[in-house]
N, C-alpha and C. Protein backbone atom coordinates (compact mmCIF):
# COMPACT_ATOMS: atom_id res chain seq x y z
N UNK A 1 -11.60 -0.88 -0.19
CA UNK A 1 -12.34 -1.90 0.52
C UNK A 1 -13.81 -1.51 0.48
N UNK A 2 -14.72 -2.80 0.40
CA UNK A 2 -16.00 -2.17 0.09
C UNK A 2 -16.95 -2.67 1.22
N UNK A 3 -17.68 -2.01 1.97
CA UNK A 3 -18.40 -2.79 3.09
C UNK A 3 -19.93 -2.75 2.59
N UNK A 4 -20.71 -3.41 2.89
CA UNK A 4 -22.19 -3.76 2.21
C UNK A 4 -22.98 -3.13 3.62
N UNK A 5 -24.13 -2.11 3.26
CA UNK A 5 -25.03 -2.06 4.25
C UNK A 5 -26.54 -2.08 3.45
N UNK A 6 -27.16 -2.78 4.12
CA UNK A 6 -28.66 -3.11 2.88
C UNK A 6 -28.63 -2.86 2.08
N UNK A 7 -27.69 -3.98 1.37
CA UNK A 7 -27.45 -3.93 -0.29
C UNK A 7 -26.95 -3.02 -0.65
N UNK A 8 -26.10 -2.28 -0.21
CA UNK A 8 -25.69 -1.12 -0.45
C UNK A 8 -24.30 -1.01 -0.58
N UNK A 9 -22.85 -0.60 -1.65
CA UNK A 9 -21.95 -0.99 -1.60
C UNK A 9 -21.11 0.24 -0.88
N UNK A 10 -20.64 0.37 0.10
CA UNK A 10 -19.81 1.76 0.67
C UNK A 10 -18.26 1.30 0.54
N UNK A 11 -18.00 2.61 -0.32
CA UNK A 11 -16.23 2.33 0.12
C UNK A 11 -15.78 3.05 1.19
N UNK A 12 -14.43 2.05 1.60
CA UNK A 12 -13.95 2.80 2.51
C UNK A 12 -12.63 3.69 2.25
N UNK A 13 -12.57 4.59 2.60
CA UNK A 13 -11.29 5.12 2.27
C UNK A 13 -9.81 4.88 3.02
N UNK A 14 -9.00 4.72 2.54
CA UNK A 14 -7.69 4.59 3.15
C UNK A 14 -7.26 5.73 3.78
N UNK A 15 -6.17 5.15 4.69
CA UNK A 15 -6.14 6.37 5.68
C UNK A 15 -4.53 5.57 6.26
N UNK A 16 -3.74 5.49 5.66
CA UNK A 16 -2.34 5.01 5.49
C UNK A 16 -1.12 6.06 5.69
N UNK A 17 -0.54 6.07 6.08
CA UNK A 17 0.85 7.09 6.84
C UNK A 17 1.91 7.49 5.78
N UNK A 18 1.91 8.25 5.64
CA UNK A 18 3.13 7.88 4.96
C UNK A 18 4.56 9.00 5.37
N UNK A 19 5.14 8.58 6.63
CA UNK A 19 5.84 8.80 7.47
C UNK A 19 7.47 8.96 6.95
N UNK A 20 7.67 8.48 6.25
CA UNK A 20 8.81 8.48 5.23
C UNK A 20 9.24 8.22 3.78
N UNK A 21 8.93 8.65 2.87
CA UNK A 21 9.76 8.37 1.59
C UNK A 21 11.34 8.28 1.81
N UNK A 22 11.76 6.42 1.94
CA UNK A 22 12.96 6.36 1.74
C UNK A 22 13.31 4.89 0.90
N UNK A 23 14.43 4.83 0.57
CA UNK A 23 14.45 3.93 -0.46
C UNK A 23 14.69 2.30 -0.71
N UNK A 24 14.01 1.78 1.24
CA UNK A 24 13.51 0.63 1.13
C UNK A 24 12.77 0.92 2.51
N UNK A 25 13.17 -0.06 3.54
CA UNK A 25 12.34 0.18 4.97
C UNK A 25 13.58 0.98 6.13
N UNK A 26 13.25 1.37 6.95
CA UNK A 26 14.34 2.23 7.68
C UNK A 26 14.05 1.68 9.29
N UNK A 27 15.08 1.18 9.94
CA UNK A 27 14.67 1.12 11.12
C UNK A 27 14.63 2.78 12.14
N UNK A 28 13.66 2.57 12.47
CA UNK A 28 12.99 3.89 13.16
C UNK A 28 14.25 4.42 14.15
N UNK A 29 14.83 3.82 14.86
CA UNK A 29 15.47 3.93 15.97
C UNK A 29 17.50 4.25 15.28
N UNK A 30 17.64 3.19 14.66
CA UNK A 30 19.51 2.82 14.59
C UNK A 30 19.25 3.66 12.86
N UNK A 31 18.47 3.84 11.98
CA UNK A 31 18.19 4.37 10.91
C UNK A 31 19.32 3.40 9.75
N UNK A 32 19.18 2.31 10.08
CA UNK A 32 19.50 1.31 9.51
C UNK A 32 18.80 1.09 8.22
N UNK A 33 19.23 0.39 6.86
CA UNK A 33 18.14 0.19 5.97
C UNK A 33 18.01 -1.06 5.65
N UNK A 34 17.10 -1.85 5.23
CA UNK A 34 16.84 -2.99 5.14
C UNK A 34 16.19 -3.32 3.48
N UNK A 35 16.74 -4.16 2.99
CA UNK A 35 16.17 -4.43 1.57
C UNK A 35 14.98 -5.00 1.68
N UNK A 36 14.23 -4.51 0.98
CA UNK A 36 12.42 -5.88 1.10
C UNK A 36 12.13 -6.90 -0.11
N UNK A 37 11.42 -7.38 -0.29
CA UNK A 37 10.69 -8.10 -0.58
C UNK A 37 9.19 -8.29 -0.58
N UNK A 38 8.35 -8.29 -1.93
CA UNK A 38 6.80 -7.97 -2.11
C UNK A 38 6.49 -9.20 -2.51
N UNK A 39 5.66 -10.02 -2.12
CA UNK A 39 5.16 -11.07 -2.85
C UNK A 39 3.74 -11.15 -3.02
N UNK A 40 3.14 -11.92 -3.46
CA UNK A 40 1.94 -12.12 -3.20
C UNK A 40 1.28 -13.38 -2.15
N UNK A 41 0.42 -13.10 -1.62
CA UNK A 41 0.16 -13.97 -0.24
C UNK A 41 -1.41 -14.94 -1.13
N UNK A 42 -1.59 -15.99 -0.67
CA UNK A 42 -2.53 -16.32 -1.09
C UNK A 42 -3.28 -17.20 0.18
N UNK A 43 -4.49 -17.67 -0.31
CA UNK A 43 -5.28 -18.36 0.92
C UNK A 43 -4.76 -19.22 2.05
N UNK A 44 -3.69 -19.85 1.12
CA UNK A 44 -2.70 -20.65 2.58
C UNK A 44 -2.19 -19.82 3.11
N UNK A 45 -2.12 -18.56 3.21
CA UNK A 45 -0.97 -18.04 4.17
C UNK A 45 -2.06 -17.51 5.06
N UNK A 46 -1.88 -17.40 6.37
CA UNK A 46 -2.66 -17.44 7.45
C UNK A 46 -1.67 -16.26 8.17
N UNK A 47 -2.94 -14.65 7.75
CA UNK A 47 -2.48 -13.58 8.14
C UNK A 47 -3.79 -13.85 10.07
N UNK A 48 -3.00 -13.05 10.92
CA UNK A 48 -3.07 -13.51 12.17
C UNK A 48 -4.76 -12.26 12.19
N UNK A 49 -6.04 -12.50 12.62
CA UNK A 49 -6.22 -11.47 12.55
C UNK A 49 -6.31 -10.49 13.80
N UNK A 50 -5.74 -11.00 15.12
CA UNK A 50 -5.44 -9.92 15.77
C UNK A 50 -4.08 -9.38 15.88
N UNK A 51 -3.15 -9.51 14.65
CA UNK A 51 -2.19 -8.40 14.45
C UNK A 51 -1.71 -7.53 13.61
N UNK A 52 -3.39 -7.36 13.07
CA UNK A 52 -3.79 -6.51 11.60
C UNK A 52 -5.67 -5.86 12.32
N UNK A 53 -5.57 -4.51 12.12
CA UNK A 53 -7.20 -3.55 11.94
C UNK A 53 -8.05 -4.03 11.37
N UNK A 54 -7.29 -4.46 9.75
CA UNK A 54 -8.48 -4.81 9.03
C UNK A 54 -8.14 -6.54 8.67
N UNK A 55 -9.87 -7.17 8.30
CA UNK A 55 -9.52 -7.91 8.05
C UNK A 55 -9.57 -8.80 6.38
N UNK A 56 -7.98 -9.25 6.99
CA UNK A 56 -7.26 -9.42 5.40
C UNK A 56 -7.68 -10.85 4.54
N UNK A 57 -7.78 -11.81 5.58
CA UNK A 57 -8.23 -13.25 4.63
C UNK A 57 -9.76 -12.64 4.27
N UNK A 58 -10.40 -11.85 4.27
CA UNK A 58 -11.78 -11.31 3.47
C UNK A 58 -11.14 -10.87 1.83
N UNK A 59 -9.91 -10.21 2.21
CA UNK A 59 -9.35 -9.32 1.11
C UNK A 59 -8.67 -10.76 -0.10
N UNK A 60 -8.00 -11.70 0.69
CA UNK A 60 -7.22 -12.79 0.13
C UNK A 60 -8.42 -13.83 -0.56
N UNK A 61 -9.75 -14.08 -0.30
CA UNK A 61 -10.72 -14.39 -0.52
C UNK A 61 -11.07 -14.49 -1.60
N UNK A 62 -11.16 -12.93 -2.02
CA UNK A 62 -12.07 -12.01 -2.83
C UNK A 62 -11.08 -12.46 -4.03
N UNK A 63 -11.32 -12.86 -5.12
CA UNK A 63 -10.75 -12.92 -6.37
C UNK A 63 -10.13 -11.85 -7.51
N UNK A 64 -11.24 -11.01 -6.75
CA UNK A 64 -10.98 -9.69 -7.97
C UNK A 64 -9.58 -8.86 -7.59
N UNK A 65 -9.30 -9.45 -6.38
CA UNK A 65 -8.22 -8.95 -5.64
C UNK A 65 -7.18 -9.33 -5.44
N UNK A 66 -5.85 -8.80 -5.48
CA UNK A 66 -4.35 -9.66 -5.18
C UNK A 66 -3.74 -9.12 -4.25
N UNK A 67 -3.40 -9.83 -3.27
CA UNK A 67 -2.94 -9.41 -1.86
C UNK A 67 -1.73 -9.69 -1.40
N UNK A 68 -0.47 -8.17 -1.44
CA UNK A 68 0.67 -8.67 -1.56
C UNK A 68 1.55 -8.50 0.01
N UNK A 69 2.59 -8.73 0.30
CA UNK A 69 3.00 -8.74 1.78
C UNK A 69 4.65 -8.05 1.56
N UNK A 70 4.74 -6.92 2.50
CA UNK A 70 5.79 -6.60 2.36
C UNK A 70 7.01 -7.42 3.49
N UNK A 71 8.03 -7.81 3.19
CA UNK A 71 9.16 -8.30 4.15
C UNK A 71 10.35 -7.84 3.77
N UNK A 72 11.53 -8.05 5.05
CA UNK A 72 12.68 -7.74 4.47
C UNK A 72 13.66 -8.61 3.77
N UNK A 73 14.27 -8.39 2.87
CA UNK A 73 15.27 -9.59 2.64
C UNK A 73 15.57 -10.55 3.63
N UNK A 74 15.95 -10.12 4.91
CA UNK A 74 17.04 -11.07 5.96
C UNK A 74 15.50 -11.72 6.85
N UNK A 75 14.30 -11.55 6.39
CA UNK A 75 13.43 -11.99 7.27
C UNK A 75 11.82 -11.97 6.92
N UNK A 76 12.18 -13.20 5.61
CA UNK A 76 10.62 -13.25 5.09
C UNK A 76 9.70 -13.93 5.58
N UNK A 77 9.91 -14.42 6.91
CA UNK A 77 8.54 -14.60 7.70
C UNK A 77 7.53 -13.43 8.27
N UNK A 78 8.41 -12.65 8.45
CA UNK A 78 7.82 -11.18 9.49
C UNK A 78 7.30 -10.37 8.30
N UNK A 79 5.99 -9.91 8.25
CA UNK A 79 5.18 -9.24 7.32
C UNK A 79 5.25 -7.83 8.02
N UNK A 80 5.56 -7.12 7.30
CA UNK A 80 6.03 -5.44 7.55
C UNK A 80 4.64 -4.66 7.07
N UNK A 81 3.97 -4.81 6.45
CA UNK A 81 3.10 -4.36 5.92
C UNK A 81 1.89 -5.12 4.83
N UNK A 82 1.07 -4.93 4.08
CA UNK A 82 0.04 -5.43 3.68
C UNK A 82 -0.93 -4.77 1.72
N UNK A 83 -0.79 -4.98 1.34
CA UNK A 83 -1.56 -4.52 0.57
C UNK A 83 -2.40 -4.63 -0.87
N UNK A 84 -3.85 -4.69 -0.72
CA UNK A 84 -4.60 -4.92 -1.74
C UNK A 84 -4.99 -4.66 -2.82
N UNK A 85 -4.72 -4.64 -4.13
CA UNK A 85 -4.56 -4.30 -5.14
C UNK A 85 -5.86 -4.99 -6.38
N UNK A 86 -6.10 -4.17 -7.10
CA UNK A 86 -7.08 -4.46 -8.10
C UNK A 86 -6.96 -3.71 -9.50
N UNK A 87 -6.76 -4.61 -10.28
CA UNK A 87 -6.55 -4.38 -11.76
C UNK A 87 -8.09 -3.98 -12.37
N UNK A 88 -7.82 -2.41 -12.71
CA UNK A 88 -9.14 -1.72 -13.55
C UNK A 88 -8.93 -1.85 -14.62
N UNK A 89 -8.12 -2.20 -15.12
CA UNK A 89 -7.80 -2.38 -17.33
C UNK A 89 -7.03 -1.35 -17.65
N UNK A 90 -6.99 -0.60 -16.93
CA UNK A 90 -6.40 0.77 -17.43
C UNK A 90 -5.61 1.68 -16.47
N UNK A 91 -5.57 0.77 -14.95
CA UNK A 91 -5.12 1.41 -14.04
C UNK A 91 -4.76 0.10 -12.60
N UNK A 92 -4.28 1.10 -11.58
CA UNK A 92 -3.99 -0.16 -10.93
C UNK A 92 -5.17 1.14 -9.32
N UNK A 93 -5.94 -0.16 -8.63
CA UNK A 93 -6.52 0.82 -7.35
C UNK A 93 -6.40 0.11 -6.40
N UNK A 94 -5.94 0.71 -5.57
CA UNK A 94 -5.42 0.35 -4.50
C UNK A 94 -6.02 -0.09 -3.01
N UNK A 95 -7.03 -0.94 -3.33
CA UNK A 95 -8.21 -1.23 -2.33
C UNK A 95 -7.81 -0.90 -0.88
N UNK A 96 -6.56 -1.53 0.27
CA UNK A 96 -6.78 -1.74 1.38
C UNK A 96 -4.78 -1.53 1.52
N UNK A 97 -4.84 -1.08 2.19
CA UNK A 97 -3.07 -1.10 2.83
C UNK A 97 -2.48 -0.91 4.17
N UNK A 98 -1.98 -1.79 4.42
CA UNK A 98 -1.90 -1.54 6.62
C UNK A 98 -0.56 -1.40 6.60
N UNK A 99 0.35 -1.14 7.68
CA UNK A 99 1.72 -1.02 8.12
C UNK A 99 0.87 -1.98 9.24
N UNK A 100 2.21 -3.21 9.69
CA UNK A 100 2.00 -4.12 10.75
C UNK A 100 1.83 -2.88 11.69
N UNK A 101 1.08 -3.78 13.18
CA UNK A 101 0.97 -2.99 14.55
C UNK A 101 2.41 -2.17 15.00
N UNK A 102 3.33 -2.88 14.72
CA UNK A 102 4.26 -2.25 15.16
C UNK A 102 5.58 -1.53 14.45
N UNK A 103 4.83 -1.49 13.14
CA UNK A 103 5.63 -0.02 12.33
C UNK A 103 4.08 1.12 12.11
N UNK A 104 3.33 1.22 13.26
CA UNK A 104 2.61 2.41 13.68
C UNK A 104 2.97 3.58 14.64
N UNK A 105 2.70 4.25 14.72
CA UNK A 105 2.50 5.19 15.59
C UNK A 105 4.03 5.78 16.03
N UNK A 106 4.21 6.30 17.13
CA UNK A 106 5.37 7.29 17.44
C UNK A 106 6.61 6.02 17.91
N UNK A 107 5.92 4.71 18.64
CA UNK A 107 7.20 3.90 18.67
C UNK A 107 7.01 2.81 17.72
N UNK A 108 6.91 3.14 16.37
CA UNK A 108 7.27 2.12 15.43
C UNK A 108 8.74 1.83 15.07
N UNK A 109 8.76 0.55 14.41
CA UNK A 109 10.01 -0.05 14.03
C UNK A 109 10.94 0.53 13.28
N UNK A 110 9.90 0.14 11.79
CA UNK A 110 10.29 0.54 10.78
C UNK A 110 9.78 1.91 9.92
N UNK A 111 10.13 2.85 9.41
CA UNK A 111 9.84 3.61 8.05
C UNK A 111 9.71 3.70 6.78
N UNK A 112 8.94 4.01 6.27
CA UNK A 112 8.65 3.58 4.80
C UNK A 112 8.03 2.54 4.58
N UNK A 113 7.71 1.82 5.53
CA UNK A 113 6.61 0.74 4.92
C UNK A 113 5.16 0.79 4.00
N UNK A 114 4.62 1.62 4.28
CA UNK A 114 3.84 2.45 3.31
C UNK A 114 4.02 2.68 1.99
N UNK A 115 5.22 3.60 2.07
CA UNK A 115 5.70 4.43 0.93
C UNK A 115 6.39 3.26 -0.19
N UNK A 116 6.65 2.44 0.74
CA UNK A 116 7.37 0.89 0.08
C UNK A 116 6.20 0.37 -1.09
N UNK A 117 5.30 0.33 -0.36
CA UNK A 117 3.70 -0.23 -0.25
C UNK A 117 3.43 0.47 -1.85
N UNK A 118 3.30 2.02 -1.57
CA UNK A 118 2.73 2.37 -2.71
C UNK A 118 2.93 2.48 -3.90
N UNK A 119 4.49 2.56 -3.47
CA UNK A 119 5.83 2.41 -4.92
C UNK A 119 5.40 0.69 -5.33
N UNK A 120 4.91 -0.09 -4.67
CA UNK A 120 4.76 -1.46 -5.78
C UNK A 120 3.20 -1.22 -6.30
N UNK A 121 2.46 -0.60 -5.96
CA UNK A 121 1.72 0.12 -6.99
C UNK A 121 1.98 0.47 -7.90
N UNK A 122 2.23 1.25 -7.85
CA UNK A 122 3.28 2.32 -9.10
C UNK A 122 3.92 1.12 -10.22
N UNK A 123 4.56 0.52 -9.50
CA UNK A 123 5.75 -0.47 -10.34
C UNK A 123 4.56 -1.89 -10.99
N UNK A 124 3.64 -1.98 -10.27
CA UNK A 124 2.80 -3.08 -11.21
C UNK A 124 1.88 -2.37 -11.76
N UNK A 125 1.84 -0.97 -11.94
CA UNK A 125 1.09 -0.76 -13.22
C UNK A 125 1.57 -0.35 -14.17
N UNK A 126 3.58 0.04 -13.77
CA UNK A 126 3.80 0.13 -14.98
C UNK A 126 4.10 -1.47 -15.33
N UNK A 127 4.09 -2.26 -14.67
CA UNK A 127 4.39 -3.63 -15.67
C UNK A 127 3.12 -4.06 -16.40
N UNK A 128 2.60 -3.44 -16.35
CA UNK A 128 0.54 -3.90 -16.54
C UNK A 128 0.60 -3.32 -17.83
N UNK A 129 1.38 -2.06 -17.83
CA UNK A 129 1.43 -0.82 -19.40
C UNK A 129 0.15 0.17 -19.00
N UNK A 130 0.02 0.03 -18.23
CA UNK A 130 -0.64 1.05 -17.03
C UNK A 130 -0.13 3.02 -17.09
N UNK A 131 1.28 2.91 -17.31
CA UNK A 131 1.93 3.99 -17.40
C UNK A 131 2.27 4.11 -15.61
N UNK A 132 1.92 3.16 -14.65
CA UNK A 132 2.25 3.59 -13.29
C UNK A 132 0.90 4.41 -12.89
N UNK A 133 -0.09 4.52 -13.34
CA UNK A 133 -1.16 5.04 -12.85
C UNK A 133 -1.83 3.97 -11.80
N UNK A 134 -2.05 4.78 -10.82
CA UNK A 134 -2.65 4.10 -9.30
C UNK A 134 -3.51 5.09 -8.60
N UNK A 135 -4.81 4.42 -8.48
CA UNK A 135 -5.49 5.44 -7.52
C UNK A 135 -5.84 4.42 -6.45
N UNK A 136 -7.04 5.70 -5.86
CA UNK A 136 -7.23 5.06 -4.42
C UNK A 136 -8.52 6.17 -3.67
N UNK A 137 -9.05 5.48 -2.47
CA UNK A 137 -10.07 6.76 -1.98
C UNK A 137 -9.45 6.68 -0.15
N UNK A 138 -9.50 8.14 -0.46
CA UNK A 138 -8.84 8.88 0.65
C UNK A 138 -9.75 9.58 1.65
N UNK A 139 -9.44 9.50 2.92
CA UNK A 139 -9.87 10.08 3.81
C UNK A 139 -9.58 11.72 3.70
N UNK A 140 -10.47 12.26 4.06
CA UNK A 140 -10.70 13.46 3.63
C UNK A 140 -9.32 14.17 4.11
N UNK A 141 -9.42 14.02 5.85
CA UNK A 141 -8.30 14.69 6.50
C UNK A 141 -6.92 14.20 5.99
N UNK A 142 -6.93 13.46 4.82
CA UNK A 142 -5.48 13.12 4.45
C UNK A 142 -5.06 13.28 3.28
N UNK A 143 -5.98 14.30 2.52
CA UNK A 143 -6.01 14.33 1.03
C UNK A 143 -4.75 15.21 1.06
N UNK A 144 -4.37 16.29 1.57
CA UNK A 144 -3.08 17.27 1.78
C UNK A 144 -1.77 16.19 1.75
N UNK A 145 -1.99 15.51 2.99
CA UNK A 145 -0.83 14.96 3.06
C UNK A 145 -0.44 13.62 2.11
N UNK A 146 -1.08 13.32 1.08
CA UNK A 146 -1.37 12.36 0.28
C UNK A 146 -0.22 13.35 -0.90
N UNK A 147 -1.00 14.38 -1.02
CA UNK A 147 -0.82 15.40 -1.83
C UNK A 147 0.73 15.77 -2.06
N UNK A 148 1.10 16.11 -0.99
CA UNK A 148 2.81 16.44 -0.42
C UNK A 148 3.63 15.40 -0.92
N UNK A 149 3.28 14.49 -0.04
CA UNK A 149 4.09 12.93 -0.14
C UNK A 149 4.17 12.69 -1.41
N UNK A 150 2.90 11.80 -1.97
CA UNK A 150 3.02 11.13 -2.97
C UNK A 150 3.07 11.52 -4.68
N UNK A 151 2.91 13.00 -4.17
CA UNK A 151 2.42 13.89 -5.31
C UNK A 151 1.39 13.69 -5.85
N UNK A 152 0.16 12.80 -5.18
CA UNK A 152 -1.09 12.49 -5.58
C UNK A 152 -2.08 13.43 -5.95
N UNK A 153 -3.02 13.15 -6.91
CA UNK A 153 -3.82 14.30 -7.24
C UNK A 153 -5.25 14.02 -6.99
N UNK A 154 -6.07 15.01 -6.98
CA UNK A 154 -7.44 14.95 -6.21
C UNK A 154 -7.92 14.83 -7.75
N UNK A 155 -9.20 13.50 -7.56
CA UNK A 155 -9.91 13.47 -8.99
C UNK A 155 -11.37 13.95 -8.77
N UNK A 156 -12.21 13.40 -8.08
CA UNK A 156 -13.44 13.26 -7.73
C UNK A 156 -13.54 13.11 -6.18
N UNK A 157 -14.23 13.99 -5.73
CA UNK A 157 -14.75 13.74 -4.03
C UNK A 157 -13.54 12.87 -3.54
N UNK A 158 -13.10 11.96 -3.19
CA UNK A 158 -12.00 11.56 -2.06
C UNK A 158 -11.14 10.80 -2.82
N UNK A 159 -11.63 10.53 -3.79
CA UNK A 159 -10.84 9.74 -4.81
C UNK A 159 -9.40 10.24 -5.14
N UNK A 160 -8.38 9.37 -5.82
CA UNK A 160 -6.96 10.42 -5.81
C UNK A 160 -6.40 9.60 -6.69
N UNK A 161 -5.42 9.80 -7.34
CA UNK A 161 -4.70 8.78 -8.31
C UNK A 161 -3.22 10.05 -8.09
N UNK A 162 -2.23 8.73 -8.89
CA UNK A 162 -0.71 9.02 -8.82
C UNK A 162 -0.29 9.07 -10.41
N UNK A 163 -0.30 9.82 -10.72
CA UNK A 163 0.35 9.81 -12.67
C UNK A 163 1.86 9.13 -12.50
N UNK A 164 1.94 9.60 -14.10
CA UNK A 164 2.84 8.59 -14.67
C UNK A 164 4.18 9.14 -14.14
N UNK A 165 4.21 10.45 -13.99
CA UNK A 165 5.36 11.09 -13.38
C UNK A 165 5.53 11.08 -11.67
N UNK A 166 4.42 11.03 -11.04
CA UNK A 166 4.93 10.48 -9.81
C UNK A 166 5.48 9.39 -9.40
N UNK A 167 4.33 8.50 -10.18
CA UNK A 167 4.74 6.93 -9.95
C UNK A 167 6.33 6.47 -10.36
N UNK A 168 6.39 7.11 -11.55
CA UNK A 168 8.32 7.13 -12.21
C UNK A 168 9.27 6.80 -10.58
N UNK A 169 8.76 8.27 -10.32
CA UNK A 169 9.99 9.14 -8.84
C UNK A 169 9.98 8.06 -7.61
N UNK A 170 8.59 7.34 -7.74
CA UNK A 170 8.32 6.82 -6.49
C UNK A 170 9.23 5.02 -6.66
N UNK A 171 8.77 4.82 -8.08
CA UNK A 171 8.83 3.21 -8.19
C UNK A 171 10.77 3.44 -7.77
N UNK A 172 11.52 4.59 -8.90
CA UNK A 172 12.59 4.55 -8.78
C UNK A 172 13.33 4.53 -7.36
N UNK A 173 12.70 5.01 -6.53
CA UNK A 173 13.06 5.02 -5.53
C UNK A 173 13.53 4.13 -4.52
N UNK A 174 12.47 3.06 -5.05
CA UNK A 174 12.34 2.09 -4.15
C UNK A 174 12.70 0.74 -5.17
N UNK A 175 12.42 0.72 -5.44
CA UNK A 175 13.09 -0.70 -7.00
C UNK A 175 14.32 -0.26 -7.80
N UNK A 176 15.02 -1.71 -8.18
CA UNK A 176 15.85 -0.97 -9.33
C UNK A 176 15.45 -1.08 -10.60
N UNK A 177 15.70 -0.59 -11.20
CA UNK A 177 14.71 -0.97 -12.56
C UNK A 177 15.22 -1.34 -13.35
């Protein structure tokens, strides 16, 4: 995500959870699993903006950008998560990504919404011929745990990308292929 200060372009870095690698969404509580569904959201769909941090019809706007919505099979009205994506020619980067308000924090819903999130990264760049390469810019305090999780690698100052062999482990995980 890019914010403008006197003409000036600042990115922001993501700063996204990633609380579970499992192999769709998990209810937090009964550890139930739920199949999802990724689509893409476009200007008619009217994301609420006080039940999202950031704001997303800026992101749905923006052209250069495709803005997809995670749900579960049994309930594709309810948006589980969020995320902004941008085709570099050669890669896929991962502008902006939220877990709804209430797959946050210690009493969230669901698990893996994130990890859901990043695996369709992964999976549209390998459909791109990308090889599954996905980066992204990271908050400093989360470059470790980026690291662990996703098997992400540090490129430049906060910057991070996912190779072809993570992205493999991750897409498989979560898609069938």
């Amino acid at each position: 995500m890019y914010i403008y200060l006197v003409n000036k372009k600042v990115e922001i870095p993501l700063d996204f959870e990633i609380d579970k690698l499992t192999n769709s969404i998990e209810n937090a509580i009964s550890g139930e699993v739920f199949d999802t569904f990724v689509s893409q959201i476009s200007a008619t769909n009217k994301i609420k903006k006080s039940e999202w941090h950031f704001n997303w019809q800026d992101e749905i706007k923006d052209h250069s950008k495709s803005v997809y919505c995670l749900t579960t099979q049994n309930n594709l009205d309810i948006i589980q998560g969020l995320i902004s994506l941008i085709d570099k020619g050669d890669h896929i980067f991962m502008d902006l990504i939220e877990s709804a308000k209430f797959n946050k924090g210690k009493d969230k819903l669901y698990k893996g919404v994130a990890g859901n999130l990043v695996a369709f990264a992964c999976k549209t760049s390998f459909e791109r011929g990308y090889d599954g390469v996905v980066s992204f810019i990271a908050k400093t305090q989360l470059i470790d745990h980026y690291t662990q999780t996703l098997g992400a690698k540090l490129f430049k100052g906060n910057r991070m990308y996912i190779d072809t062999k993570e992205a493999k482990i991750l897409t498989t995980k979560y898609f069938k292929l």
